[in-house]
N, C-alpha and C. Protein backbone atom coordinates (compact mmCIF):
# COMPACT_ATOMS: atom_id res chain seq x y z
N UNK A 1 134.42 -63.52 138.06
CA UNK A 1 134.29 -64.96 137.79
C UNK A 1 134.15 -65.68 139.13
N UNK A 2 132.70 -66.52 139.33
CA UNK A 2 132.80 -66.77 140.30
C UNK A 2 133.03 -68.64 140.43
N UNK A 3 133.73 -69.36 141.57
CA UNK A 3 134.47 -70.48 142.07
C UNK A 3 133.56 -71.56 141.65
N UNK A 4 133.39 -72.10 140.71
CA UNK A 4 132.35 -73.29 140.89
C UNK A 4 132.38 -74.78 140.67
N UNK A 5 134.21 -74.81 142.05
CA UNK A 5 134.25 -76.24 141.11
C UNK A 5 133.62 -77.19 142.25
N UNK A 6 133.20 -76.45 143.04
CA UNK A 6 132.53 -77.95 144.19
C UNK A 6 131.16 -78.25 143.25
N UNK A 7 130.88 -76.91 142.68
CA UNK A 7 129.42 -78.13 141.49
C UNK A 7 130.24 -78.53 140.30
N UNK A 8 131.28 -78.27 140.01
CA UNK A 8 132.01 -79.08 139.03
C UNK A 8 132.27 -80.12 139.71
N UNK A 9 132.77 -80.48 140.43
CA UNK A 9 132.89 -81.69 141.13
C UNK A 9 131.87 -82.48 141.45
N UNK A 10 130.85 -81.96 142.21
CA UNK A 10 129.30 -82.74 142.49
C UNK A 10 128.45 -83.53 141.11
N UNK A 11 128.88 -82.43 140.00
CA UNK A 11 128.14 -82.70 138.85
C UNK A 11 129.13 -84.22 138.26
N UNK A 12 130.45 -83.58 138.71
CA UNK A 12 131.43 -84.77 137.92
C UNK A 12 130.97 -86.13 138.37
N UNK A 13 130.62 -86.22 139.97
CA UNK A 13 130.37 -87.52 140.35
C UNK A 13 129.02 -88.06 140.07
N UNK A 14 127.75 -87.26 139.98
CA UNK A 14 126.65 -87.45 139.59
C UNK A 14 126.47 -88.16 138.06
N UNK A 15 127.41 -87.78 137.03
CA UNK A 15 127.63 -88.09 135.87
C UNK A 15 128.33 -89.55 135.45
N UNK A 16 129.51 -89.20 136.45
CA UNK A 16 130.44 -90.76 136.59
C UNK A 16 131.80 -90.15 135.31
N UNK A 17 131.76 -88.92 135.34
CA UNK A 17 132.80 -88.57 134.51
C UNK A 17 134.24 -87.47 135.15
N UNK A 18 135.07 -87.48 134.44
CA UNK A 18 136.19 -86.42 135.08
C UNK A 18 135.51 -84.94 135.13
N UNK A 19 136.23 -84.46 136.43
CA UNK A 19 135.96 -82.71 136.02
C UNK A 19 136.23 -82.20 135.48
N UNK A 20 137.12 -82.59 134.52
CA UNK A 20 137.46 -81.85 133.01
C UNK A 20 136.91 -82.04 132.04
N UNK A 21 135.99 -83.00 132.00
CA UNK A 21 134.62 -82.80 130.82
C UNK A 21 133.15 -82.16 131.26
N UNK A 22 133.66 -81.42 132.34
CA UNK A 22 132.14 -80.71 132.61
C UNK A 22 132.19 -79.19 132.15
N UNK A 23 131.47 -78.93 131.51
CA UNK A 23 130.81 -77.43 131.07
C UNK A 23 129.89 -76.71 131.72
N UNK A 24 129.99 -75.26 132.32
CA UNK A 24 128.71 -75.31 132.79
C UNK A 24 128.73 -73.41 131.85
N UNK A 25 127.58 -73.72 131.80
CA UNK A 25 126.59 -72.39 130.79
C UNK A 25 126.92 -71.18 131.31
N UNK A 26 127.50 -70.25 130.65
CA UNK A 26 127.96 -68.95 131.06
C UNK A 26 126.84 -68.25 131.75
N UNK A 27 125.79 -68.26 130.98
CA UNK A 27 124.55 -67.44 131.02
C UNK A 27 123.83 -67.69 132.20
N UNK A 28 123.84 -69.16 132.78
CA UNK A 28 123.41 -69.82 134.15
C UNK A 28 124.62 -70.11 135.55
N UNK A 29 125.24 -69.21 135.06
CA UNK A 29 126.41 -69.41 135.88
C UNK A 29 125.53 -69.28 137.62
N UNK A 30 124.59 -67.98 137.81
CA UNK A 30 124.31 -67.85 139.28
C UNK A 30 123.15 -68.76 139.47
N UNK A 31 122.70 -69.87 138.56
CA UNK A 31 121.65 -70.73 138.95
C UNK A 31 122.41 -71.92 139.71
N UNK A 32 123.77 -71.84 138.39
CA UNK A 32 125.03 -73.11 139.18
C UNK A 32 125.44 -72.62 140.74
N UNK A 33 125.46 -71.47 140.52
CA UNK A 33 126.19 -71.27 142.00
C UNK A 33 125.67 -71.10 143.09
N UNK A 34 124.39 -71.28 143.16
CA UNK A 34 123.50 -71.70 144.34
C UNK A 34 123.30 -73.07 144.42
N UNK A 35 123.41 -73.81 143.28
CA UNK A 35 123.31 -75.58 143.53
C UNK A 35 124.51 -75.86 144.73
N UNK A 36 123.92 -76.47 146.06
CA UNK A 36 124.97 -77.02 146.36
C UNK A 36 124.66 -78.38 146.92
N UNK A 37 123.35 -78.79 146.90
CA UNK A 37 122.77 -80.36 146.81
C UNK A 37 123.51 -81.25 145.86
N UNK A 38 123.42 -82.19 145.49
CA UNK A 38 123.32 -83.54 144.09
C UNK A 38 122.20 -83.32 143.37
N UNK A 39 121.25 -82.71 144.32
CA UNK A 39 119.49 -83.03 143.43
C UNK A 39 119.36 -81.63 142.67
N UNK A 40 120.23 -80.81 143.30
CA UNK A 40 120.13 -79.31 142.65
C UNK A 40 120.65 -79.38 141.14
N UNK A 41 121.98 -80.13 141.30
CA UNK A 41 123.04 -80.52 140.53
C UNK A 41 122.11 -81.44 139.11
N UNK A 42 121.76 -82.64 139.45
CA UNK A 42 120.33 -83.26 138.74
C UNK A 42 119.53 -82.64 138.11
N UNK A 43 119.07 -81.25 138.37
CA UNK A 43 117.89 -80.79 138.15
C UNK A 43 118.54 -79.96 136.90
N UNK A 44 119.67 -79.10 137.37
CA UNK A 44 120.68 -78.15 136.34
C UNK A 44 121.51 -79.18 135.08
N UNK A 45 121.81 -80.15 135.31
CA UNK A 45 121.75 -81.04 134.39
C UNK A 45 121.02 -81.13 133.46
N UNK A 46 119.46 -81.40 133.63
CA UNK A 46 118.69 -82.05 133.48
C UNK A 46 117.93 -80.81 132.72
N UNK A 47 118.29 -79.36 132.79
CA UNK A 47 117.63 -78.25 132.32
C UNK A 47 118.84 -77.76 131.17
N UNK A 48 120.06 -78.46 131.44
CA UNK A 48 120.82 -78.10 130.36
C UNK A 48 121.92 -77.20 130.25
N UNK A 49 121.80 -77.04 132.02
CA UNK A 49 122.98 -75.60 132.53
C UNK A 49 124.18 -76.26 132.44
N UNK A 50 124.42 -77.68 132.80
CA UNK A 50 125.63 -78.17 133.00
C UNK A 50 125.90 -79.60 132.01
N UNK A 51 126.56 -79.48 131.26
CA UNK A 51 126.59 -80.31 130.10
C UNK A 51 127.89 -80.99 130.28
N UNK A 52 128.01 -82.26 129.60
CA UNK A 52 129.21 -83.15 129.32
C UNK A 52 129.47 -82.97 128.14
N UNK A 53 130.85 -82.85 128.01
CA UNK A 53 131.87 -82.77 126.96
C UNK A 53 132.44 -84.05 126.48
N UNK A 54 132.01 -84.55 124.95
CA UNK A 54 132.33 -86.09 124.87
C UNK A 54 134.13 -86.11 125.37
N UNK A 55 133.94 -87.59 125.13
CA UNK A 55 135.13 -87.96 125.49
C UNK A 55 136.46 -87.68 125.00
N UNK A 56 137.76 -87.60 125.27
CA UNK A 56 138.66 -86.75 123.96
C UNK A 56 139.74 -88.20 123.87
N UNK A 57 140.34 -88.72 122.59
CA UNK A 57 140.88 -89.64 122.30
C UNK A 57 142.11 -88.83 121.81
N UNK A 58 143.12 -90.02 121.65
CA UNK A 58 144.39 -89.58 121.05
C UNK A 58 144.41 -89.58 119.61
N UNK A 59 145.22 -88.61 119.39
CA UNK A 59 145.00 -88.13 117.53
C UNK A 59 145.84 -89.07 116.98
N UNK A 60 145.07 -89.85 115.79
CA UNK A 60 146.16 -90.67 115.14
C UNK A 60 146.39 -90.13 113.69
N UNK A 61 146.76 -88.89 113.87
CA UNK A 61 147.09 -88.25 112.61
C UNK A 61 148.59 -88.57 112.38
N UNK A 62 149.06 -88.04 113.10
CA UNK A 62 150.82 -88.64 113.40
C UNK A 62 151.07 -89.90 112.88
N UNK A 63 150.50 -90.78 113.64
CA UNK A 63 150.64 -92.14 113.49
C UNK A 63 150.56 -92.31 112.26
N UNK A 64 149.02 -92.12 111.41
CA UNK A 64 149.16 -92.14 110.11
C UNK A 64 150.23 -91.86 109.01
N UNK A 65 150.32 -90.86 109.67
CA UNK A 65 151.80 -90.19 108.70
C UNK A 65 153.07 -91.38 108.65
N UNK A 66 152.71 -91.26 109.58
CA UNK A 66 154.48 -92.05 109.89
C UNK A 66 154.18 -93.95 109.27
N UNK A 67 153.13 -94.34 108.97
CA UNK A 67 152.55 -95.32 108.98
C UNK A 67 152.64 -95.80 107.53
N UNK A 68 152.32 -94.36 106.84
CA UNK A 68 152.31 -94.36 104.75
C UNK A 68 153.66 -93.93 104.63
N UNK A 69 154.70 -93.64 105.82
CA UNK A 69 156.20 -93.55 105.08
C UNK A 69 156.55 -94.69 105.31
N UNK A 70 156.71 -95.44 106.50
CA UNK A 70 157.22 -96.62 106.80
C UNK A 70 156.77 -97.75 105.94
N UNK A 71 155.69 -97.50 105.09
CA UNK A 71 155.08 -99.07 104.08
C UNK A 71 155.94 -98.00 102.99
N UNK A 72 156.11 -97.49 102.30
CA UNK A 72 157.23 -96.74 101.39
C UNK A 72 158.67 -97.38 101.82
N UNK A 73 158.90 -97.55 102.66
CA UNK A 73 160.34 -97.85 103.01
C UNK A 73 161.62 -96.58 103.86
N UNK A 74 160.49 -95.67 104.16
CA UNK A 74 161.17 -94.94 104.74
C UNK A 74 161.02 -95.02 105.99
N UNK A 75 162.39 -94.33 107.17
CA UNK A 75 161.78 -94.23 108.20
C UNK A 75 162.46 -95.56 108.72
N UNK A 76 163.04 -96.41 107.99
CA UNK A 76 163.84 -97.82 108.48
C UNK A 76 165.28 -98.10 108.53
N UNK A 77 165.83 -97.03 108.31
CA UNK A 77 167.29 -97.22 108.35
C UNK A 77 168.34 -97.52 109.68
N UNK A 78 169.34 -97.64 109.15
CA UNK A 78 170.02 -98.13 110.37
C UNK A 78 170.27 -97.37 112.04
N UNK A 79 169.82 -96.24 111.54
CA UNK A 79 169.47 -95.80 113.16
C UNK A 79 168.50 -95.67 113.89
N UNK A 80 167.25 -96.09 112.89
CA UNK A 80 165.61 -97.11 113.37
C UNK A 80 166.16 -98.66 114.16
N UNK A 81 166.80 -99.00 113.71
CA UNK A 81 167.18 -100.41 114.09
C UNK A 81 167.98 -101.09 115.38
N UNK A 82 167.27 -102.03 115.91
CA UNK A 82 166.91 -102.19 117.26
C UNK A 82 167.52 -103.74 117.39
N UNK A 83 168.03 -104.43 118.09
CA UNK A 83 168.06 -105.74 118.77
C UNK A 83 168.92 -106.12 117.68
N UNK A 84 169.12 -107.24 117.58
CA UNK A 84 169.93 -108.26 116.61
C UNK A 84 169.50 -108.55 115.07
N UNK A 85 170.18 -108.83 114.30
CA UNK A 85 170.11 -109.07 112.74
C UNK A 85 168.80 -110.08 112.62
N UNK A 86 168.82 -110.64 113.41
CA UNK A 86 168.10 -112.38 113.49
C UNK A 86 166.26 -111.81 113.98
N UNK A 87 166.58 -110.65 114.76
CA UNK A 87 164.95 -109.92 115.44
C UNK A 87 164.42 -109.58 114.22
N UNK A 88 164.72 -109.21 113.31
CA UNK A 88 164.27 -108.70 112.37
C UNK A 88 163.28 -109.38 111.21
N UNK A 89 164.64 -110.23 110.73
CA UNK A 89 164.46 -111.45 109.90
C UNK A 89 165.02 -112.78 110.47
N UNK A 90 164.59 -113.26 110.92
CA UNK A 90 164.54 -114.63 111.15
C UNK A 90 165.74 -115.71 110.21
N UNK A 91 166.76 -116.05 110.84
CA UNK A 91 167.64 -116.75 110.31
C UNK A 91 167.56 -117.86 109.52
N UNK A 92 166.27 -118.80 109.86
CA UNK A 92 166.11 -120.27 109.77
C UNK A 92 165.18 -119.73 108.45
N UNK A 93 164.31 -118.88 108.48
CA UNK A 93 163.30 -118.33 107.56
C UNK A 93 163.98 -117.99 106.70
N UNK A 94 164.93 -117.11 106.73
CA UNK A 94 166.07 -116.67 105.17
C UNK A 94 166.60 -118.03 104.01
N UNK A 95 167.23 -119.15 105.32
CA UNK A 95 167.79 -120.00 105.12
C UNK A 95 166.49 -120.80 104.18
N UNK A 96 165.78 -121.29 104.80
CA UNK A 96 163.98 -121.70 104.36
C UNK A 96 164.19 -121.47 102.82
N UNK A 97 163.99 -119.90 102.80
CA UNK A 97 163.14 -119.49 101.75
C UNK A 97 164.77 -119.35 100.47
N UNK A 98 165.92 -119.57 100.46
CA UNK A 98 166.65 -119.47 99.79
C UNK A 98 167.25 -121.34 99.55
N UNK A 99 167.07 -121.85 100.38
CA UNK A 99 167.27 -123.36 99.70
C UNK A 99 166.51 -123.99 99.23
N UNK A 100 165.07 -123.59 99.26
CA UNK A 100 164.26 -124.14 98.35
C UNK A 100 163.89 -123.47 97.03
N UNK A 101 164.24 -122.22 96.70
CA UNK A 101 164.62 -121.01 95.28
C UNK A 101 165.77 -122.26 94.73
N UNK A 102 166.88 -122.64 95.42
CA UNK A 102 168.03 -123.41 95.06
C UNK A 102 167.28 -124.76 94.40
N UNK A 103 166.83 -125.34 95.40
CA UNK A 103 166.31 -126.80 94.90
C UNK A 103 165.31 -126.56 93.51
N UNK A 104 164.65 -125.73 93.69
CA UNK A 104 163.31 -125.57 92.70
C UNK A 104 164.11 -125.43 90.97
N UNK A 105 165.32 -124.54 91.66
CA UNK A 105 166.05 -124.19 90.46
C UNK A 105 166.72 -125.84 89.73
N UNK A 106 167.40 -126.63 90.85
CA UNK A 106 168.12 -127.81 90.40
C UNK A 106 167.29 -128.76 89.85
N UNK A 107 165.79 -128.44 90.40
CA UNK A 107 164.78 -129.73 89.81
C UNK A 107 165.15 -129.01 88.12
N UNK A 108 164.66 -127.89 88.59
CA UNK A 108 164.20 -127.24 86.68
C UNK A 108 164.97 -127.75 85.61
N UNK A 109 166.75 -127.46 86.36
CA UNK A 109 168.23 -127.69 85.08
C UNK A 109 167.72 -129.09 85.00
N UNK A 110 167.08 -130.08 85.77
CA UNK A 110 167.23 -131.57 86.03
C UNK A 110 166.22 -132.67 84.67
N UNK A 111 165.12 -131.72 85.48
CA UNK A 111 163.54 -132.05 84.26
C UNK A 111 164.10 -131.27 82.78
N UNK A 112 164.21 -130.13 82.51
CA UNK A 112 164.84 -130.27 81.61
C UNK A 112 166.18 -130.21 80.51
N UNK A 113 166.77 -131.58 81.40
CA UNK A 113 168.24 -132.12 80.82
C UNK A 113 168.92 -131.15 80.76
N UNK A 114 169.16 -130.12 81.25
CA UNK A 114 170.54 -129.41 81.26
C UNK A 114 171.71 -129.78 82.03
N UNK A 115 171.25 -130.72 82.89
CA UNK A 115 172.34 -131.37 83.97
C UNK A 115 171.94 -132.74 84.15
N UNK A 116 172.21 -133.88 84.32
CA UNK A 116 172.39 -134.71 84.28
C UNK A 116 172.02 -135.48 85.91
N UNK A 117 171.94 -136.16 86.12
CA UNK A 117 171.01 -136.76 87.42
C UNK A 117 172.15 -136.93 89.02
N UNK A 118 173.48 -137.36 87.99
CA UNK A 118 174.58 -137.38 88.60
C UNK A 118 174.80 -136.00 89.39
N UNK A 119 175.00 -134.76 88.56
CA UNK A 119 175.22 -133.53 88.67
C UNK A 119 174.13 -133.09 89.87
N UNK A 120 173.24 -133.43 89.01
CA UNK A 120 172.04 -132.61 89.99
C UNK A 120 171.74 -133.26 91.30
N UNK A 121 172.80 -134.51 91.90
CA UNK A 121 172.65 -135.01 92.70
C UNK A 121 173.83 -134.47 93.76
N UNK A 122 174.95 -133.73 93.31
CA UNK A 122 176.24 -133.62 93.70
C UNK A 122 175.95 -131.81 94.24
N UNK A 123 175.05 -131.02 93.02
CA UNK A 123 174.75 -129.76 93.27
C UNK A 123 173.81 -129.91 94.79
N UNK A 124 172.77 -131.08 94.34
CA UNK A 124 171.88 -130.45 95.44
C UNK A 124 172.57 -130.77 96.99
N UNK A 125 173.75 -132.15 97.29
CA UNK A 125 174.43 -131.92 98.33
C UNK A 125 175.48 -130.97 98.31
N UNK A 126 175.85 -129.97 97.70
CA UNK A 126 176.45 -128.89 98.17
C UNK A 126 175.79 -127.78 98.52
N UNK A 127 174.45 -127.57 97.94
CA UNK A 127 173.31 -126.77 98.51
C UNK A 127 173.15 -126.98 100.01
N UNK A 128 172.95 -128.26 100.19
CA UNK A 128 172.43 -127.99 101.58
C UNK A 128 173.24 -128.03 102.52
N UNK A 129 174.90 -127.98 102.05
CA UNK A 129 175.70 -128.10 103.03
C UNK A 129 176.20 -126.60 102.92
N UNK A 130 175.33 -125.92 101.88
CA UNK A 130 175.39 -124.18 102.81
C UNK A 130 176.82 -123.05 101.43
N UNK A 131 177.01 -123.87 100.67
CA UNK A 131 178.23 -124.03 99.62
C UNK A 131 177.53 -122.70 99.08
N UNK A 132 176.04 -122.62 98.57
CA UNK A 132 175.59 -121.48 97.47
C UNK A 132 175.32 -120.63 98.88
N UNK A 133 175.25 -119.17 98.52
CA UNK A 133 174.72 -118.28 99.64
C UNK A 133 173.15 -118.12 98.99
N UNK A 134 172.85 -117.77 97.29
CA UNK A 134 171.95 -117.78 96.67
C UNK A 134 172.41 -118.50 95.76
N UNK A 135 170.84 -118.02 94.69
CA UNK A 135 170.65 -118.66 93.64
C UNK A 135 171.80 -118.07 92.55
N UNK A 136 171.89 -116.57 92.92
CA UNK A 136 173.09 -115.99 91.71
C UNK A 136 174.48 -116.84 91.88
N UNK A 137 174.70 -117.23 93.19
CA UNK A 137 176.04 -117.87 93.64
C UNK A 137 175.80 -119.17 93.20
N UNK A 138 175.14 -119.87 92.97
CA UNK A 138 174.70 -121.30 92.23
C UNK A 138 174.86 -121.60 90.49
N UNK A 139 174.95 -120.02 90.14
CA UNK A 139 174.21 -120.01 88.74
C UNK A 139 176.35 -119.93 88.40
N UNK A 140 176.57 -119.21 88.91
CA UNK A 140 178.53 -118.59 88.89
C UNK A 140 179.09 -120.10 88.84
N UNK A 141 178.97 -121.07 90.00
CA UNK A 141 179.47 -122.17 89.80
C UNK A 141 179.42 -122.81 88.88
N UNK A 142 177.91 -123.36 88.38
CA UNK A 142 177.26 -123.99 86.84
C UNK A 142 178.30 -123.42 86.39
N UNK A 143 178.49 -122.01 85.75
CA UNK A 143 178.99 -120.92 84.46
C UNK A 143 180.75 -122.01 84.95
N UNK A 144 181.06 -121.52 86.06
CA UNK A 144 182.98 -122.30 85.96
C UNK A 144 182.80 -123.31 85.36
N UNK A 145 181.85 -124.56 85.91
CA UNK A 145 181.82 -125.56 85.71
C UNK A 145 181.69 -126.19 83.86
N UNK A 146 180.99 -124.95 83.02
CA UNK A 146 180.97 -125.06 81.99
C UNK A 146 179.13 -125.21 81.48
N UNK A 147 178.82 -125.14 82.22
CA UNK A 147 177.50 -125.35 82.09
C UNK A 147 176.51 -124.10 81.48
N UNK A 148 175.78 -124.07 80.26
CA UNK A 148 174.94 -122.78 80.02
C UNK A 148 173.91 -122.77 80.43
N UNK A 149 173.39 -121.77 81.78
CA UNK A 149 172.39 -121.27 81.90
C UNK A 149 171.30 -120.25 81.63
N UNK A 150 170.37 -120.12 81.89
CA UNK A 150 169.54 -118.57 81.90
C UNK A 150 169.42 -117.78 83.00
């Protein structure tokens, strides 16, 4: 086996690529190994002795995998879990999206007459002073209070 990386190299720079994507032809090996010009290098190129190897990318097979467990719900448990409660889900956003489930609910008992204007005025300031955690914890109070819901 004979040494041919100074035309691996010559060829690499002639190309504009690494020396690890150059190939050169078993069969033309002693045509390569007299090239020791650029133009020699050009010419053996150019006849097909010394070829480029496309480019090689990273496999996103892995990734995939791990990509259709994690939308499943796997793959997220508590020793996946990173930074603070709040990085995750957003505090103000929880809060958001559960006092207005609350309100939507108090309009509903309100429009139709299950509670009274008074009531539904007294519920919705204990809502926002943080009193319900949810809507199930809203529905428990009504039930003490005497009130039938759905």
């Amino acid at each position: 086996m004979t040494d041919l990386s100074i035309q691996k190299r010559l060829a690499a720079e002639v190309l504009g690529v690494g020396v690890s994507r150059i190939r050169i032809n078993p069969e033309r090996e002693e045509d390569v190994e007299a090239a020791l010009r650029r133009e020699d290098i050009r010419r053996l190129i150019k006849d097909g002795a010394i070829i480029v190897l496309p480019a090689r990318r990273n496999s996103r097979g892995r990734w995939k995998v791990r990509h259709e467990k994690r939308r499943k719900g796997h793959r997220r448990g508590h020793g996946k879990r990173k930074g603070a409660k709040d990085a995750r889900a957003d505090r103000k956003r929880m809060w958001i999206y559960t006092i207005r489930k609350i309100r939507r609910y108090l309009r509903w008992l309100r429009d139709h007459e299950v509670i009274d204007r008074k009531t539904y005025r007294r519920l919705y300031m204990l809502a926002k002073g943080g009193t319900f955690t949810c809507l199930a914890d809203l529905k428990r109070h009504l039930q003490e209070l005497g009130i039938q819901v759905r």
